[in-house]
Protein backbone atom coordinates (compact mmCIF):
# COMPACT_ATOMS: atom_id res chain seq x y z
CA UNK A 1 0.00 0.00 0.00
CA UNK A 2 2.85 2.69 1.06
CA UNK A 3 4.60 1.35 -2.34
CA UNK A 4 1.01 2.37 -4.17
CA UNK A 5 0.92 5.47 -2.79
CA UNK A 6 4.37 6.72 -3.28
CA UNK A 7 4.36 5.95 -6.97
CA UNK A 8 1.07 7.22 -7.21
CA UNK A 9 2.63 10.43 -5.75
CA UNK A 10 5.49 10.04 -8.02
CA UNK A 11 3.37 9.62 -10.89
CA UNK A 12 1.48 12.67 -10.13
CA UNK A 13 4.26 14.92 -9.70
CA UNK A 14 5.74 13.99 -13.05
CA UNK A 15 2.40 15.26 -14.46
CA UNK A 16 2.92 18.25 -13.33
CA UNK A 17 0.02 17.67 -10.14
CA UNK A 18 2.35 18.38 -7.66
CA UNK A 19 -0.59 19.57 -5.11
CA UNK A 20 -1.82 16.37 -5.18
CA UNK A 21 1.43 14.33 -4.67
CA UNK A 22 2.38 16.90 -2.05
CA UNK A 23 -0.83 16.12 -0.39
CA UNK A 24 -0.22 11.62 -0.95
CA UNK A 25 3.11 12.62 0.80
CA UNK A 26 1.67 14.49 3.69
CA UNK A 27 -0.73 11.69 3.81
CA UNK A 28 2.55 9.39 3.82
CA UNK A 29 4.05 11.21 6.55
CA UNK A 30 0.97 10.93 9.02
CA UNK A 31 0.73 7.43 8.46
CA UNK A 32 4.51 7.24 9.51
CA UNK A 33 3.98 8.96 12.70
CA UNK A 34 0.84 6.77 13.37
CA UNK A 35 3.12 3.86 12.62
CA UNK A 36 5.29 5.36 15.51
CA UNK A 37 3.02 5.83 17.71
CA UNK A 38 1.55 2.75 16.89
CA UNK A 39 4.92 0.59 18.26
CA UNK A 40 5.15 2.94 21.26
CA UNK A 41 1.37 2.31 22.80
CA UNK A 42 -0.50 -0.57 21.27
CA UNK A 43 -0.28 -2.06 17.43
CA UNK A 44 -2.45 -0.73 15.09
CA UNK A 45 -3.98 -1.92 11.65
CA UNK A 46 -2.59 -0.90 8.98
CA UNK A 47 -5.78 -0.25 7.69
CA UNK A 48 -6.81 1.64 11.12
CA UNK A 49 -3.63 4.13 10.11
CA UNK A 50 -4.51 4.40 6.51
CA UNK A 51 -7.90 5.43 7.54
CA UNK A 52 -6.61 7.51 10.09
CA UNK A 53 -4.06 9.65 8.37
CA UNK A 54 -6.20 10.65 5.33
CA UNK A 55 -9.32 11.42 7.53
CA UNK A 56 -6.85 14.14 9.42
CA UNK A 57 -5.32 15.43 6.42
CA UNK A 58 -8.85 16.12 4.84
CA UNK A 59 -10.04 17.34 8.11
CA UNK A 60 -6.61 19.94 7.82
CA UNK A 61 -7.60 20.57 4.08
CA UNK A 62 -11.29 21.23 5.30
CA UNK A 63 -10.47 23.61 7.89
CA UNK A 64 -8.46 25.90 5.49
CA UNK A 65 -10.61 28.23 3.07
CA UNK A 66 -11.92 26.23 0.32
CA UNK A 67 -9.78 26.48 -2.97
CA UNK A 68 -10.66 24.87 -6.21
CA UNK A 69 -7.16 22.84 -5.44
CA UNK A 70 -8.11 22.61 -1.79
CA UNK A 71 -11.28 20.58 -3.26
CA UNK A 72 -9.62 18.55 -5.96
CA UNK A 73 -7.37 17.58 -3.34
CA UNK A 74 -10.22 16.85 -0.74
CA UNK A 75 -11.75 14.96 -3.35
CA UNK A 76 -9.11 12.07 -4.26
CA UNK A 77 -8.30 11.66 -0.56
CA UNK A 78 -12.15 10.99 0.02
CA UNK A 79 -11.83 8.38 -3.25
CA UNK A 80 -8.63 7.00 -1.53
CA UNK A 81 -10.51 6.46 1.83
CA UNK A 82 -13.54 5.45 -0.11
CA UNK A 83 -11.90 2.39 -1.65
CA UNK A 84 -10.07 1.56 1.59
CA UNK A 85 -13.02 1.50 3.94
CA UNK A 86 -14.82 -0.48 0.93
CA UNK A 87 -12.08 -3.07 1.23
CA UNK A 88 -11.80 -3.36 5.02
């Protein structure tokens, strides 16, 4: 899944989206510190972080003034979380 998303990001950037990779790498970097925090109080699905992470990066994204990037943005992570709560 990490692999997914960081050539997703990659593949994004080299389209020129670079919003949208920057916001599959913030998305990357909350899962990492969920990971962390993960190993120093309990373990934690891997699905449970996934799920976690993007829900507080749109809720970041949401509390910001709305942009037409803002929403684009808003709108794959919601897609993203869409297909992982669909699969869990």
């Amino acid at each position: 899944m990490i692999r997914d998303l960081i050539s997703t990001a990659n593949r994004l950037d080299s389209q020129g989206l670079t919003k949208e990779a920057d916001i599959l790498d913030k998305l990357l970097v909350k899962m990492a510190q969920a990971a962390e925090e993960s190993e120093e109080e309990s373990e934690i699905n891997s699905d449970d972080q996934f799920i976690s992470a993007v829900t507080t990066v749109i809720d970041g994204l949401k509390s910001k003034p709305e942009t037409p990037d803002s929403s684009k943005q808003v709108d794959l992570l919601s897609q993203l979380l869409e297909e992982r709560i669909s699969n869990y």
